[in-house]
Protein backbone atom coordinates (compact mmCIF):
# COMPACT_ATOMS: atom_id res chain seq x y z
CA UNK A 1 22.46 57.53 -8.87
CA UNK A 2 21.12 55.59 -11.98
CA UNK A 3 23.94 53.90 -12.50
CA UNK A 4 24.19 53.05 -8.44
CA UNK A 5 20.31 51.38 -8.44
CA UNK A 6 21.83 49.48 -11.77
CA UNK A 7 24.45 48.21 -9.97
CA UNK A 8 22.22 46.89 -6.87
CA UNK A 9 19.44 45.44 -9.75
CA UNK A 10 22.58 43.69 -11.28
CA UNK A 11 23.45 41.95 -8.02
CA UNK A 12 19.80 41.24 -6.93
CA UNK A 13 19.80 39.41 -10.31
CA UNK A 14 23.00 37.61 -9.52
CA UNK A 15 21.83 36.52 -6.75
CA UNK A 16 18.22 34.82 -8.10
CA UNK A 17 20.31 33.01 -10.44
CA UNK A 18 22.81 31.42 -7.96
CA UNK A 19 19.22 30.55 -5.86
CA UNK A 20 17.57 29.36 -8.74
CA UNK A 21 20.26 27.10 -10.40
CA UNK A 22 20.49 26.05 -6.55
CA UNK A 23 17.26 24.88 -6.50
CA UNK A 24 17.29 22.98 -9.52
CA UNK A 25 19.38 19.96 -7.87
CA UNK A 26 17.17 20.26 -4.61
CA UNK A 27 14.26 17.63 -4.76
CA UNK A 28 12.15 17.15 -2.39
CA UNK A 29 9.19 14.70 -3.13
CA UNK A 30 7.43 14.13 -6.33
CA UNK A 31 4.47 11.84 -7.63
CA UNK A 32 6.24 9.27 -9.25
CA UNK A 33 4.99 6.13 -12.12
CA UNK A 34 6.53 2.66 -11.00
CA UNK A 35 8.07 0.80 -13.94
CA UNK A 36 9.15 -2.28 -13.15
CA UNK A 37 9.31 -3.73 -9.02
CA UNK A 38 11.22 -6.99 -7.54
CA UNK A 39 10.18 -8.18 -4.33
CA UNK A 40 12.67 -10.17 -3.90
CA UNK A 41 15.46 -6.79 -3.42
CA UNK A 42 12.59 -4.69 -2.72
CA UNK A 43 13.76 -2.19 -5.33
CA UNK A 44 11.64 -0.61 -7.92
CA UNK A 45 12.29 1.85 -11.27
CA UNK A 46 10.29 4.91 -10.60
CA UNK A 47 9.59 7.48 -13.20
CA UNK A 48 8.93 10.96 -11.90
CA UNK A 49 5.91 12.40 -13.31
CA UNK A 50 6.57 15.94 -15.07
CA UNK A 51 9.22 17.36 -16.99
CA UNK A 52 11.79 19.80 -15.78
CA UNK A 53 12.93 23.40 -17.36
CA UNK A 54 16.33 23.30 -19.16
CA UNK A 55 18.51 26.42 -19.40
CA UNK A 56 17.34 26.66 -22.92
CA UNK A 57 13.80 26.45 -21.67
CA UNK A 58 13.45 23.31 -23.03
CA UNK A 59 10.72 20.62 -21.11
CA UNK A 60 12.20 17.71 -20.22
CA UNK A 61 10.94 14.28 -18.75
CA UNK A 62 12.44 13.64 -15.65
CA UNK A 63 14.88 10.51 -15.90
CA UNK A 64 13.64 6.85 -14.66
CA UNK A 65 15.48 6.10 -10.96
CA UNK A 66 16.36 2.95 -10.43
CA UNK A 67 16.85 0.97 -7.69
CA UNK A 68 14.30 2.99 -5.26
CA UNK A 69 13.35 0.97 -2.34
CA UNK A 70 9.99 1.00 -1.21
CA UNK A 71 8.28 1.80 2.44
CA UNK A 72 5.96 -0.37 3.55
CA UNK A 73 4.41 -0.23 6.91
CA UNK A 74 6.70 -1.90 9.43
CA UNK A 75 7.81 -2.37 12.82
CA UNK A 76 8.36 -4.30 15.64
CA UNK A 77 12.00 -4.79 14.29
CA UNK A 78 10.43 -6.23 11.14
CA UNK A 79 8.22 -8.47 12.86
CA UNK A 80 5.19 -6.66 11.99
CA UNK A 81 3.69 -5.03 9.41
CA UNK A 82 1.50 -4.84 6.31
CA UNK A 83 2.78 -5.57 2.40
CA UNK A 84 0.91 -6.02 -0.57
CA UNK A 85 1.42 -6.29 -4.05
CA UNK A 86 2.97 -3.92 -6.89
CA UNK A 87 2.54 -3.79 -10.37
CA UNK A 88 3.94 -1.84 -13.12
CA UNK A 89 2.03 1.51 -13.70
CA UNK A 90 1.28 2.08 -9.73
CA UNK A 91 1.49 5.66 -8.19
CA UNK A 92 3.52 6.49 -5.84
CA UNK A 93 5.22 9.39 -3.39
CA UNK A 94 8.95 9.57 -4.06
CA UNK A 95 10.70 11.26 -1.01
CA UNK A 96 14.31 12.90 -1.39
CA UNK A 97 16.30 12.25 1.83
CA UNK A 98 18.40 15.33 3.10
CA UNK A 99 21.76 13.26 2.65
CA UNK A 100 22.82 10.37 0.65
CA UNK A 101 21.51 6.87 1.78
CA UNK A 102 24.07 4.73 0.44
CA UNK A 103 25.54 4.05 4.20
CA UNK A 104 22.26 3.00 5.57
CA UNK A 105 21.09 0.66 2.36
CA UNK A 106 24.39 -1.02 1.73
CA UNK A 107 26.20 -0.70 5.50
CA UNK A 108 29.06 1.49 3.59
CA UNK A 109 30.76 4.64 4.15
CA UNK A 110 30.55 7.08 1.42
CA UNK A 111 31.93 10.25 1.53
CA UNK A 112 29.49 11.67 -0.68
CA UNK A 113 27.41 14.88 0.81
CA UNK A 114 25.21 15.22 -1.95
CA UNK A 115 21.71 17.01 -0.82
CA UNK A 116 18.66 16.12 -2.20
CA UNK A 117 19.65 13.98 -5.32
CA UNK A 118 17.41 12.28 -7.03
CA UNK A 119 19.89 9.14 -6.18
CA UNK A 120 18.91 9.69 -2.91
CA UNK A 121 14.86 8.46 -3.15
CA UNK A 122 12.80 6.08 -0.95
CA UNK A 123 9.36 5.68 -2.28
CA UNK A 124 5.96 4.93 -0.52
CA UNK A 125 3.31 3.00 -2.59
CA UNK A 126 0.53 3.89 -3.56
CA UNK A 127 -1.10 6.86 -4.15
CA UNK A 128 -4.78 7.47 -5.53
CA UNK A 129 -6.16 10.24 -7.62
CA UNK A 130 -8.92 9.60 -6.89
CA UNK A 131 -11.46 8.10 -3.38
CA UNK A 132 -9.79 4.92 -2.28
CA UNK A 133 -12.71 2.37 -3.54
CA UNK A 134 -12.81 1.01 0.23
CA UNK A 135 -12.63 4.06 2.18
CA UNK A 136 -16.05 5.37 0.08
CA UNK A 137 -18.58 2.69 1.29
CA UNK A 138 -16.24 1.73 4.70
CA UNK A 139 -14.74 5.00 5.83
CA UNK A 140 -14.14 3.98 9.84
CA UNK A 141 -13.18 0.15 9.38
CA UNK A 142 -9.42 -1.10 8.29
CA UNK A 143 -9.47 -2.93 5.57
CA UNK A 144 -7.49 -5.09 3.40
CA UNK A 145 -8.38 -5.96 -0.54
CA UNK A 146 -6.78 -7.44 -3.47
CA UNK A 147 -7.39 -8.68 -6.64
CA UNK A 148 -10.99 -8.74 -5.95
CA UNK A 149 -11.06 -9.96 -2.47
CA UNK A 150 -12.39 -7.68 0.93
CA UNK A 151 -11.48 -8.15 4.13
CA UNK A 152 -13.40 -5.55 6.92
CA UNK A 153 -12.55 -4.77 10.10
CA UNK A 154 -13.77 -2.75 13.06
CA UNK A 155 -14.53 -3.46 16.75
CA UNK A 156 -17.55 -4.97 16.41
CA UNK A 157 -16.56 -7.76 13.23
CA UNK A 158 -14.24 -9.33 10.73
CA UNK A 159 -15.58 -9.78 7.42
CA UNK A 160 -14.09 -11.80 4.05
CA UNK A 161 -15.44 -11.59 0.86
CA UNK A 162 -13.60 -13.42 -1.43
CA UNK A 163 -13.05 -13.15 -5.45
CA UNK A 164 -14.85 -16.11 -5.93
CA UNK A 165 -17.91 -14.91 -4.13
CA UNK A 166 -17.38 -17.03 -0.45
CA UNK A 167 -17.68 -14.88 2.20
CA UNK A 168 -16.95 -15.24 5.99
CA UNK A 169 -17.95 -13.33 9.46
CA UNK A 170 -16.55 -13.26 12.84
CA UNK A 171 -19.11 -11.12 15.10
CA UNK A 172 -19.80 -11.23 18.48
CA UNK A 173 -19.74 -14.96 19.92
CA UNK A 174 -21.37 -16.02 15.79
CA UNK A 175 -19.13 -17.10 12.81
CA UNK A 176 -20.60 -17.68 9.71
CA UNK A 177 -19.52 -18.62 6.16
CA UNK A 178 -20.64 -19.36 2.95
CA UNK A 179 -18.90 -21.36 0.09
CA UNK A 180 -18.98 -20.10 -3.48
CA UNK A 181 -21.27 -23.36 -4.26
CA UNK A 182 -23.71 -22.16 -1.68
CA UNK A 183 -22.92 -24.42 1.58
CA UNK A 184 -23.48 -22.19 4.18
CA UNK A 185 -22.57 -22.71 7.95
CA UNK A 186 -23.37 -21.10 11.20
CA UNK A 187 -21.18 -21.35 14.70
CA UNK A 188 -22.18 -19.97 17.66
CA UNK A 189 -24.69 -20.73 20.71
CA UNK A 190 -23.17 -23.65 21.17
CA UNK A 191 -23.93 -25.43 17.85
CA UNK A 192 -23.49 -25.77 14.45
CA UNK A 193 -25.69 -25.26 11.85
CA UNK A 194 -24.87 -26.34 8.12
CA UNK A 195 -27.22 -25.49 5.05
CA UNK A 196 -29.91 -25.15 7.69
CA UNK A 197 -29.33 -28.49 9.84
CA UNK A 198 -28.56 -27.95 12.96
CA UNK A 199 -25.65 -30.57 14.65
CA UNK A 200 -27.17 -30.45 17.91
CA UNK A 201 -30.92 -30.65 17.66
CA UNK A 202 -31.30 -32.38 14.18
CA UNK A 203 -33.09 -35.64 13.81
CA UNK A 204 -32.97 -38.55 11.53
CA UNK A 205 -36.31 -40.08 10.50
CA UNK A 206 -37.42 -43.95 9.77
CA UNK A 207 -35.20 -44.73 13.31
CA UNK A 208 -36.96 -46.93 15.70
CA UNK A 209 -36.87 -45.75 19.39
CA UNK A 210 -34.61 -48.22 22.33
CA UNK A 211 -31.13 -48.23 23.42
CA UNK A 212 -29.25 -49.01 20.38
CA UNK A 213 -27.11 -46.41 18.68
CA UNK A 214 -27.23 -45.18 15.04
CA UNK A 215 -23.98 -45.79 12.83
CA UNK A 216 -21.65 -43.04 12.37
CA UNK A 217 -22.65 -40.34 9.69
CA UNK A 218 -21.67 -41.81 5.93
């Protein structure tokens, strides 16, 4: 009997070890570190973040993967969509497909059925530890920001602050903007109104009243 239930324990153990050396070639997604990006291929070198077990037990980095393309948000047959930039150091999700993506990427047939190979990634950029600065103080508009620069939307406006400090506003039937060297200008109700002056109903002193006209603005 005891040497029956040994037996079975024996094979139960077996068996973990064929599932668990399985599962160390099956990837799935992991946070990954981007090293070095070219927009011109769309391709990146993505470092997973972590360190896999070695049969000796051993912690080891995960290799650097290169030639990752990236996922930005697209569509309308590549008509549409949103891109920004990438810099060394981003976060970002790296996704494992199911089956090898050399015949979509390159238009090739490969007769490869690898599963879940880390030479097999797509990445999507970026991902935050932390709040997403915007989403904090505008939580229900879309926004767009880099290096410094805000742009806000939502159904009511469009916003741009720029780095430089000019900002703009679409809102209602009202734009507005003002310059980084403090001109300021207001359209709407049917006129315009610079640093205060309004086009329509502004007047000039010192002009004498009768039918002539007054020379064109110098």
């Amino acid at each position: 009997m005891q040497s029956r239930m040994q037996t079975s324990n024996e094979v139960k153990d077996v068996i973990k070890e064929w599932i668990r050396k399985g599962g160390e070639n099956i990837h799935v997604s992991m946070i990954g570190k981007i090293e070095t990006y070219n927009p011109q291929t769309n391709r990146a070198s993505i470092t997973p973040v972590g360190s896999f077990t070695a049969p000796d037990w051993q912690e080891i980095p995960y290799p650097t993967i290169h030639n990752v393309p990236l996922q930005f948000p697209c569509g309308n047959g590549g008509k549409s969509g949103c891109t920004f930039p990438v810099k060394t150091g981003d976060t970002c999700i790296i996704i494992f497909a199911d089956h090898q993506i050399e015949n979509f990427l390159s238009g090739e047939k490969s007769d490869d059925m690898r599963n879940h190979s880390l030479n097999d990634a797509y990445a999507i950029p970026t991902l935050f530890s932390d709040g997403v600065p915007t989403l904090k103080s505008n939580a229900n508009d879309y926004c767009f920001f880099n290096e410094g620069s805000l742009a806000i939307l939502n159904g009511s406006m469009f916003k741009c602050t720029l780095a430089n400090g000019s900002t703009f506003m679409l809102s209602g039937s009202t734009f507005t903007f003002t310059m980084a060297d403090g001109t300021s200008c207001t359209v709407g109700g049917g006129d315009v109104v610079v640093n205060g002056i309004s086009v329509v109903h502004h007047k000039h002193p010192g002009v004498d009243r009768g039918g002539s006209q007054t020379d064109e603005p110098v």
